[in-house]
C-alpha atoms as a PDB file:
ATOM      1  CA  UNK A   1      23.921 -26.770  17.906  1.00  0.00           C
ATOM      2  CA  UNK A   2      24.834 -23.779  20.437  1.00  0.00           C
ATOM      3  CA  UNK A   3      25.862 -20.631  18.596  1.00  0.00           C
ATOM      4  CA  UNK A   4      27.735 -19.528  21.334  1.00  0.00           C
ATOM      5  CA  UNK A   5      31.029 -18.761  19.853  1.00  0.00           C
ATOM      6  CA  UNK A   6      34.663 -18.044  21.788  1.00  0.00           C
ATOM      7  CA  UNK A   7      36.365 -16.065  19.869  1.00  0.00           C
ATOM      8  CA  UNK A   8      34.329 -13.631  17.311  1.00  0.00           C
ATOM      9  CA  UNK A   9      34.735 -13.689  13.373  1.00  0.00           C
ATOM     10  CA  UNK A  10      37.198 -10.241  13.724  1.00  0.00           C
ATOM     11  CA  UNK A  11      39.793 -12.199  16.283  1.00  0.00           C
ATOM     12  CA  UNK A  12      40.081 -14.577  13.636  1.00  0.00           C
ATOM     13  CA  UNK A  13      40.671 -11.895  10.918  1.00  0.00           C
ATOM     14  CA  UNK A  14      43.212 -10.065  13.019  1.00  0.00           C
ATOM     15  CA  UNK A  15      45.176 -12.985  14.081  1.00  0.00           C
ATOM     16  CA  UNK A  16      45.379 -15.151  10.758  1.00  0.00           C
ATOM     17  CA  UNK A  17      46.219 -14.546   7.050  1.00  0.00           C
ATOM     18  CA  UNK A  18      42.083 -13.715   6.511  1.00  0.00           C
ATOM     19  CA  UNK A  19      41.443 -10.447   4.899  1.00  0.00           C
ATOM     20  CA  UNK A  20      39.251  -8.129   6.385  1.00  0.00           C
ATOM     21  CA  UNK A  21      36.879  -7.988   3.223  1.00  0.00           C
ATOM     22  CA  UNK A  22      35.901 -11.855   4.027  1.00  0.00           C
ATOM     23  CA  UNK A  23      32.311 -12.061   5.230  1.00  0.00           C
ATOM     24  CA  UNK A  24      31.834 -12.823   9.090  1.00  0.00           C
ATOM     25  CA  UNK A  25      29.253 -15.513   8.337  1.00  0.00           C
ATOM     26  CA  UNK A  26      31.579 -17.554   6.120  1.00  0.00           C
ATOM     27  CA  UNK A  27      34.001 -17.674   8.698  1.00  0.00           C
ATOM     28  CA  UNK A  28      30.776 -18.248  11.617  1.00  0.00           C
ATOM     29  CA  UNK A  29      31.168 -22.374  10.538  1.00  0.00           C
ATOM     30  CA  UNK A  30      34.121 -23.000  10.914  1.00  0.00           C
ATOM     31  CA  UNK A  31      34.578 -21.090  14.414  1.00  0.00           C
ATOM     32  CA  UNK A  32      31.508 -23.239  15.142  1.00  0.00           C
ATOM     33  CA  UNK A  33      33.145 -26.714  13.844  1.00  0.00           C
ATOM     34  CA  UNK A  34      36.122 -25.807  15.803  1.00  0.00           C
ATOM     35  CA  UNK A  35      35.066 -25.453  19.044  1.00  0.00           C
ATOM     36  CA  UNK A  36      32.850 -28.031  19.012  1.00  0.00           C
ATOM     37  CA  UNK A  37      34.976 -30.850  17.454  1.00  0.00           C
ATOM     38  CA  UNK A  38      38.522 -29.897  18.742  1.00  0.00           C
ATOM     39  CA  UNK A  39      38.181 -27.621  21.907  1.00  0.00           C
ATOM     40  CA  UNK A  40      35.458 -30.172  23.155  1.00  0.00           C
ATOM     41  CA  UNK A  41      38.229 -32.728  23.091  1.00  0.00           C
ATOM     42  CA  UNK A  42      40.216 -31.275  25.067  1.00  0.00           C
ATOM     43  CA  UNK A  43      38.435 -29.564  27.607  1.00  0.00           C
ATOM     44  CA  UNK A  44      35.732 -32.512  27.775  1.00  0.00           C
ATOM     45  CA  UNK A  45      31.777 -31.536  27.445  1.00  0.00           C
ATOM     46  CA  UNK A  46      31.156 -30.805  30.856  1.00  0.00           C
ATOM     47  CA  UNK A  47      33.944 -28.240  31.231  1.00  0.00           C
ATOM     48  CA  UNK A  48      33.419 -27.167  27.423  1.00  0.00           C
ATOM     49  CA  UNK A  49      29.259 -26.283  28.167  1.00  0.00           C
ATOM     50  CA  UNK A  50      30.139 -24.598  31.033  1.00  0.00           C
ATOM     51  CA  UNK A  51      32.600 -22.298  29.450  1.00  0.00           C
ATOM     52  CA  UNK A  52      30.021 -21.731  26.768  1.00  0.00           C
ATOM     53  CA  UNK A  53      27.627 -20.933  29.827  1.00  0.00           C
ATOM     54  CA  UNK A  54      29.689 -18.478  31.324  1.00  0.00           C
ATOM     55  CA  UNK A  55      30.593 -16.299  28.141  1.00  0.00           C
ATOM     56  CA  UNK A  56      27.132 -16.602  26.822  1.00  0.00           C
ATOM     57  CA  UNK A  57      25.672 -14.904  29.942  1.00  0.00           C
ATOM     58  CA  UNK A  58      28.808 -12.358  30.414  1.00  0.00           C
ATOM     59  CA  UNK A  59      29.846 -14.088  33.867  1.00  0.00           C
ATOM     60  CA  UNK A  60      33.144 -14.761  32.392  1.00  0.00           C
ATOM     61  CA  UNK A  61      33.841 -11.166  33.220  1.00  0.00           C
ATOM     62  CA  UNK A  62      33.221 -11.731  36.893  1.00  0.00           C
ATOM     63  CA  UNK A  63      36.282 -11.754  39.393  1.00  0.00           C
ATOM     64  CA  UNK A  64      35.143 -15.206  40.724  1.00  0.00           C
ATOM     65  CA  UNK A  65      35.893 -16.679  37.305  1.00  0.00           C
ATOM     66  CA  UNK A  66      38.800 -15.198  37.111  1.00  0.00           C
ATOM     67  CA  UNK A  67      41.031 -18.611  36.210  1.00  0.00           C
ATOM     68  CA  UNK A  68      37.855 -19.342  34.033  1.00  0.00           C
ATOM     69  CA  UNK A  69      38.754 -16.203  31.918  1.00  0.00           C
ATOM     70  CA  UNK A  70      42.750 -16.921  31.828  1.00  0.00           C
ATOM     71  CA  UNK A  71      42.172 -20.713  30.417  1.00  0.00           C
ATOM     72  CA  UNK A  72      39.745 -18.968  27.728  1.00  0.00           C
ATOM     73  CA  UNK A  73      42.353 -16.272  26.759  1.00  0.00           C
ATOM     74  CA  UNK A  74      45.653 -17.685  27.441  1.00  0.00           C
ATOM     75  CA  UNK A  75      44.764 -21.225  26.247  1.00  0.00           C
ATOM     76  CA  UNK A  76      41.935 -21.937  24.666  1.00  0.00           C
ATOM     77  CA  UNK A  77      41.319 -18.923  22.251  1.00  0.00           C
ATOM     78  CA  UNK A  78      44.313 -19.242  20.731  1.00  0.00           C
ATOM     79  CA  UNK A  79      44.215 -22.761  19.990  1.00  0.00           C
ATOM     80  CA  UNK A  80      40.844 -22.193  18.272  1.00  0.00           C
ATOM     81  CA  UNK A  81      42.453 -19.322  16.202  1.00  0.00           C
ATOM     82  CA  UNK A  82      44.696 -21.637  14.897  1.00  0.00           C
ATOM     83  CA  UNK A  83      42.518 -24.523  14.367  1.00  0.00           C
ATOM     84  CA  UNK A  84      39.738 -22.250  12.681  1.00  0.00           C
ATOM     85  CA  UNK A  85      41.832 -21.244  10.432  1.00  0.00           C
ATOM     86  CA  UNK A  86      43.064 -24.671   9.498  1.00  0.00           C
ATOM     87  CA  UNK A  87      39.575 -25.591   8.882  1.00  0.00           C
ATOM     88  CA  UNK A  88      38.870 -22.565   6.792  1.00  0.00           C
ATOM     89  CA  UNK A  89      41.555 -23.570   4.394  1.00  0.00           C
ATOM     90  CA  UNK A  90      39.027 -26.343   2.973  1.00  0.00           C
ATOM     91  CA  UNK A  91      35.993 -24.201   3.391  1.00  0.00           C
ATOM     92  CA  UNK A  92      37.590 -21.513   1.288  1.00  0.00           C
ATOM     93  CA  UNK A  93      39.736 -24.102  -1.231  1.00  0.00           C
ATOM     94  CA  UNK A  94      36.391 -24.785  -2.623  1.00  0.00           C
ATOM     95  CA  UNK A  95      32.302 -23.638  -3.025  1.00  0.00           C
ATOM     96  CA  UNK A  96      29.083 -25.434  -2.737  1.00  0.00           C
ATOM     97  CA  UNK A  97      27.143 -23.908  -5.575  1.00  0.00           C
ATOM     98  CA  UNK A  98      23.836 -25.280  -7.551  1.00  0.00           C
ATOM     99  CA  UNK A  99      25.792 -27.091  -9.587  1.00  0.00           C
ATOM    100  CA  UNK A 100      28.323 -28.883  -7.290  1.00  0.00           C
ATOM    101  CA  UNK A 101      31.705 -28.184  -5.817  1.00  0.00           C
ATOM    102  CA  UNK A 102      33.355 -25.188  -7.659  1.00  0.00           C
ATOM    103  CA  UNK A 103      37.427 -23.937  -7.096  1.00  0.00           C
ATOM    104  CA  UNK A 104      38.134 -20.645  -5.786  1.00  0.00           C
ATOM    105  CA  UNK A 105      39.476 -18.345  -8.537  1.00  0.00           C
ATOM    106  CA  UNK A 106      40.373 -14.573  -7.575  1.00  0.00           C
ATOM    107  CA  UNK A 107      40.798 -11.524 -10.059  1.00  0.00           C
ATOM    108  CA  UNK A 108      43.229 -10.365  -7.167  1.00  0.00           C
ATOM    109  CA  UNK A 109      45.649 -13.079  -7.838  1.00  0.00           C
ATOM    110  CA  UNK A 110      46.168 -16.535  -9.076  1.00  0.00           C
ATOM    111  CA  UNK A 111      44.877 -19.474  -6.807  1.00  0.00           C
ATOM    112  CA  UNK A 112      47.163 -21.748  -5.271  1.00  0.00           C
ATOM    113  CA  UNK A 113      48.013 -25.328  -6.652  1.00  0.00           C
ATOM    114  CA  UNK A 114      47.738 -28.595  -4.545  1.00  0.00           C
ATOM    115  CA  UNK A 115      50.872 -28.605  -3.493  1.00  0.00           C
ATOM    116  CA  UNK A 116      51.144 -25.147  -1.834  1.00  0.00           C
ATOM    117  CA  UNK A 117      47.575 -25.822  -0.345  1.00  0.00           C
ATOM    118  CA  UNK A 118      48.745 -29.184   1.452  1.00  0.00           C
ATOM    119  CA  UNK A 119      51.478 -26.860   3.060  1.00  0.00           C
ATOM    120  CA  UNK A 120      49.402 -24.388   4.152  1.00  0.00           C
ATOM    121  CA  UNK A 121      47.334 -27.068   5.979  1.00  0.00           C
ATOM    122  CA  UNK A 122      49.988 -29.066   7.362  1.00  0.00           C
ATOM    123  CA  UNK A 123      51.475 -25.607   8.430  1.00  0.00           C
ATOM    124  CA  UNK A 124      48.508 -24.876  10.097  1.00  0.00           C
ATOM    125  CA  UNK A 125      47.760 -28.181  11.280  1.00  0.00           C
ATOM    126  CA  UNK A 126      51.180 -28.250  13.415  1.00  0.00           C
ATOM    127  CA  UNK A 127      50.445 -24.804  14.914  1.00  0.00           C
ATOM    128  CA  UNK A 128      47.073 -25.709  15.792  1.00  0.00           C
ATOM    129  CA  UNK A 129      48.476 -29.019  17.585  1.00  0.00           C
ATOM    130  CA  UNK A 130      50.752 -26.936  19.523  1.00  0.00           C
ATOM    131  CA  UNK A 131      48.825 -24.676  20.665  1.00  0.00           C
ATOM    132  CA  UNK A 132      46.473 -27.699  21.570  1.00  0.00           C
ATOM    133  CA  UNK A 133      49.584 -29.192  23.549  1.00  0.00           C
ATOM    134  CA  UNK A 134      49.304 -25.733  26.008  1.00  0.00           C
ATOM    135  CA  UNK A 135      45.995 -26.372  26.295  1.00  0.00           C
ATOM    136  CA  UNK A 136      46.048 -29.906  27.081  1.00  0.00           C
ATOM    137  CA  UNK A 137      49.112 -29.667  29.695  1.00  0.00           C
ATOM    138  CA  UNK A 138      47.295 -26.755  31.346  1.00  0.00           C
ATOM    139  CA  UNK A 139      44.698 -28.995  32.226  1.00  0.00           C
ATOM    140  CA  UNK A 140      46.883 -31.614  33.192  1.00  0.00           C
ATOM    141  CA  UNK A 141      48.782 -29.972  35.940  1.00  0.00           C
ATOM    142  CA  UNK A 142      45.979 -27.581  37.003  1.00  0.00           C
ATOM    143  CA  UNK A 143      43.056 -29.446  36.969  1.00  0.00           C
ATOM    144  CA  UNK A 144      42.233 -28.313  40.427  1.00  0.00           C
ATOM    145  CA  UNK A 145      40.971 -24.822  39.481  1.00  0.00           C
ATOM    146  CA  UNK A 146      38.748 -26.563  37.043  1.00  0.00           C
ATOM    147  CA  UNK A 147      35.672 -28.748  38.824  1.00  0.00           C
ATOM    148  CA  UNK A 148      34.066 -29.452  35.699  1.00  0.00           C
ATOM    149  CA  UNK A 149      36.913 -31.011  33.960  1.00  0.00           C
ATOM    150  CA  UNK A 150      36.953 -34.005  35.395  1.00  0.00           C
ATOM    151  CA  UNK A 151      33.592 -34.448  37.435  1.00  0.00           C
ATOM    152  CA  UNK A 152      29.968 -34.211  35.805  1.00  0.00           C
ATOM    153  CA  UNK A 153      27.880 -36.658  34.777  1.00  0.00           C
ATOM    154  CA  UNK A 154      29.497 -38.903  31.219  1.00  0.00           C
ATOM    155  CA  UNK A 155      25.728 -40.814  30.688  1.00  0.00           C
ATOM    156  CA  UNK A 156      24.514 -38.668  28.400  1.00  0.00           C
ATOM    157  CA  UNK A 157      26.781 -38.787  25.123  1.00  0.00           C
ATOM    158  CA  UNK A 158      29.493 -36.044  26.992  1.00  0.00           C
ATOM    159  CA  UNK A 159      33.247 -36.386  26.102  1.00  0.00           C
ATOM    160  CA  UNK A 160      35.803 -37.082  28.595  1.00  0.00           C
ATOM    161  CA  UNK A 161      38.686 -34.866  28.364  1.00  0.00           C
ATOM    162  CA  UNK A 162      41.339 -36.247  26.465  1.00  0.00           C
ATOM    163  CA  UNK A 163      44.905 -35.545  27.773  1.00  0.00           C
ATOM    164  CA  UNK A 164      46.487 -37.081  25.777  1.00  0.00           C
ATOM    165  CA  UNK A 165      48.806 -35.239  22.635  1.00  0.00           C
ATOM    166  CA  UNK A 166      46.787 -34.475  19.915  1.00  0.00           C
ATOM    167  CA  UNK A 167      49.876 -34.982  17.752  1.00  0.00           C
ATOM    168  CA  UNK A 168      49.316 -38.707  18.694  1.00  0.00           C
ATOM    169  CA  UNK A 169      53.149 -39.896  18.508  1.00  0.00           C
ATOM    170  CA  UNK A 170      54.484 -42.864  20.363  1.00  0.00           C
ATOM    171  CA  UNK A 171      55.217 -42.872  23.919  1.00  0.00           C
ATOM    172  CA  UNK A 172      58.891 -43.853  24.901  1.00  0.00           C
ATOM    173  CA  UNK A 173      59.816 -43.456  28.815  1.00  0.00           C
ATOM    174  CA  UNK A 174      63.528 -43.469  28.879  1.00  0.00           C
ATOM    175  CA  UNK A 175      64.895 -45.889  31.630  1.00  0.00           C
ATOM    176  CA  UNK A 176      61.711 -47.520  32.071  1.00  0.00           C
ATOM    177  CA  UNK A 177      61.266 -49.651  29.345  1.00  0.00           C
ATOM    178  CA  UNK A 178      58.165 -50.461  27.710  1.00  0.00           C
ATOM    179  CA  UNK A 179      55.842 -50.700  30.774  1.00  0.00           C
ATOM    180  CA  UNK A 180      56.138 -48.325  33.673  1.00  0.00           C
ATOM    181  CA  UNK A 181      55.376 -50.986  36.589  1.00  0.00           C
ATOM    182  CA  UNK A 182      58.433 -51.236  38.328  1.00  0.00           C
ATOM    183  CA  UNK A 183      58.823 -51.621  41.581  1.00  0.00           C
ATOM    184  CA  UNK A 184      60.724 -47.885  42.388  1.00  0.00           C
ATOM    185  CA  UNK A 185      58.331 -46.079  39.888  1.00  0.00           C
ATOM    186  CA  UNK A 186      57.486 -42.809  41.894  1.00  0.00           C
ATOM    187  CA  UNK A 187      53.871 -43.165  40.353  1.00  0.00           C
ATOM    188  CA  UNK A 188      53.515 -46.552  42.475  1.00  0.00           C
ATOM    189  CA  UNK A 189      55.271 -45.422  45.435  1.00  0.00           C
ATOM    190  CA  UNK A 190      52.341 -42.594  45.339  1.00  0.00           C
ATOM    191  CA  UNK A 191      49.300 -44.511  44.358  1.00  0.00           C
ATOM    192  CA  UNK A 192      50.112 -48.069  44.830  1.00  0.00           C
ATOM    193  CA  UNK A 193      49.065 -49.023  41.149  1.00  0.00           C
ATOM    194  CA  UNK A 194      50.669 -50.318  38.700  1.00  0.00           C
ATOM    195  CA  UNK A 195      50.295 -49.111  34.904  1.00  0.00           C
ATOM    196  CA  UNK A 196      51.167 -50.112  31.319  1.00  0.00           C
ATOM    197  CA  UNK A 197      52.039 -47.308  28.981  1.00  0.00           C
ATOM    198  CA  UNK A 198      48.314 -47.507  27.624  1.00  0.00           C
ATOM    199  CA  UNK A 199      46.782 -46.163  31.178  1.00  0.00           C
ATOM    200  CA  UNK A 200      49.125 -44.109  32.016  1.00  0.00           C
ATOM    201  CA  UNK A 201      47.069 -40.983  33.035  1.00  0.00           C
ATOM    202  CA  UNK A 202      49.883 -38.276  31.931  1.00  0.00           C
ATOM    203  CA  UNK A 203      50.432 -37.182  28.493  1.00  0.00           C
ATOM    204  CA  UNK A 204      52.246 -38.721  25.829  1.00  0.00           C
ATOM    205  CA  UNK A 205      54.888 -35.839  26.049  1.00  0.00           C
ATOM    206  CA  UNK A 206      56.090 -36.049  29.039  1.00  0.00           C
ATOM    207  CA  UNK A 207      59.805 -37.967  28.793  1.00  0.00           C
ATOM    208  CA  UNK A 208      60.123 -39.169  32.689  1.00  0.00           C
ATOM    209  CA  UNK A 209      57.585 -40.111  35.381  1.00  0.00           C
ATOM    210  CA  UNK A 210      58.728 -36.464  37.272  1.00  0.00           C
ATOM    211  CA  UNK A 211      58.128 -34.904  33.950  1.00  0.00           C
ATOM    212  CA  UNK A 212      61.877 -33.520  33.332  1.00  0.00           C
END
């Protein structure tokens, strides 16, 4: 697994309900599980490893990575924040001990009951999925300044990107029906192909084929 994390165990602190007396290597995992499950997803392996590449060896600093560094703090930081935390919720719910799985109890204050814990995570859940949305339509419309998101080599167990909204609703087109073939589409006009809603290479957001 690469240890190479993108946002360090104090950004997490500072930007989340975590106290500051929480131990940096409890909150290492989920940082870890983040990146690599949900960030990965989005960004797609080849563009994900070569993010990794450039903060591990400093180059994200450069001036030539300069859009490199923008997607990492405008986009992609903050959507691990949020999804980091969301994971931490379970981490921190519970405790893997000699004898088995143990609940959290706190002389600082009574633990919360199921109910106010399935809140929390849907609450961060639905921030983590919009900040994901960002993150996912900045890719989208400026794949261009990225190489690596959509060229590399996909033979060896890599993730495509996936553009699609990670809050996985249902896609509606208003005055195109259910399949966006007709002959006046302005994606056919441009590409001469035809697509059902399934292959439709935009995201399941957008409400019209000129994405107003």
């Amino acid at each position: 697994m690469n240890n190479v994390l993108l946002i360090s165990e104090e950004t997490l602190k500072t930007y989340t309900a975590i106290n500051e007396n929480v131990q940096s290597d409890e909150l290492r995992f989920c940082i870890l599980q983040s990146q690599n499950i949900f960030i990965q997803e989005s960004l797609g392996t080849n563009l994900f490893k070569f993010m990794l590449d450039l903060v591990d060896s400093g180059d994200i600093y450069l001036a030539q990575y300069s859009t490199y560094k923008n997607l990492l703090d405008t986009y992609i930081q903050p959507t691990l924040i949020s999804y980091s935390y969301y994971l931490g919720l379970d981490n921190f719910a519970v405790k893997w001990v000699s004898v088995g799985l143990v609940h959290n109890s706190s002389e600082q204050g009574q633990s919360v009951d199921f109910k106010m814990f399935q809140y929390l995570k849907t609450n961060a859940k639905n921030q983590a999925e919009f900040n994901d949305n960002l993150l996912r339509r900045h890719l989208i419309f400026q794949s261009g300044l990225y190489p690596e998101y959509n060229n590399g080599n996909l033979n060896e167990g890599q993730l495509p990107p996936e553009p699609n909204n990670p809050f996985k609703s249902s896609m509606t087109l208003p005055q195109n029906g259910y399949y966006w073939n007709r002959a006046n589409s302005k994606w056919k006009q441009s590409t001469g192909q035809n697509y059902y809603l399934g292959d439709c290479p935009f995201p399941t957001w957008y409400g019209h084929s000129n994405n107003s």
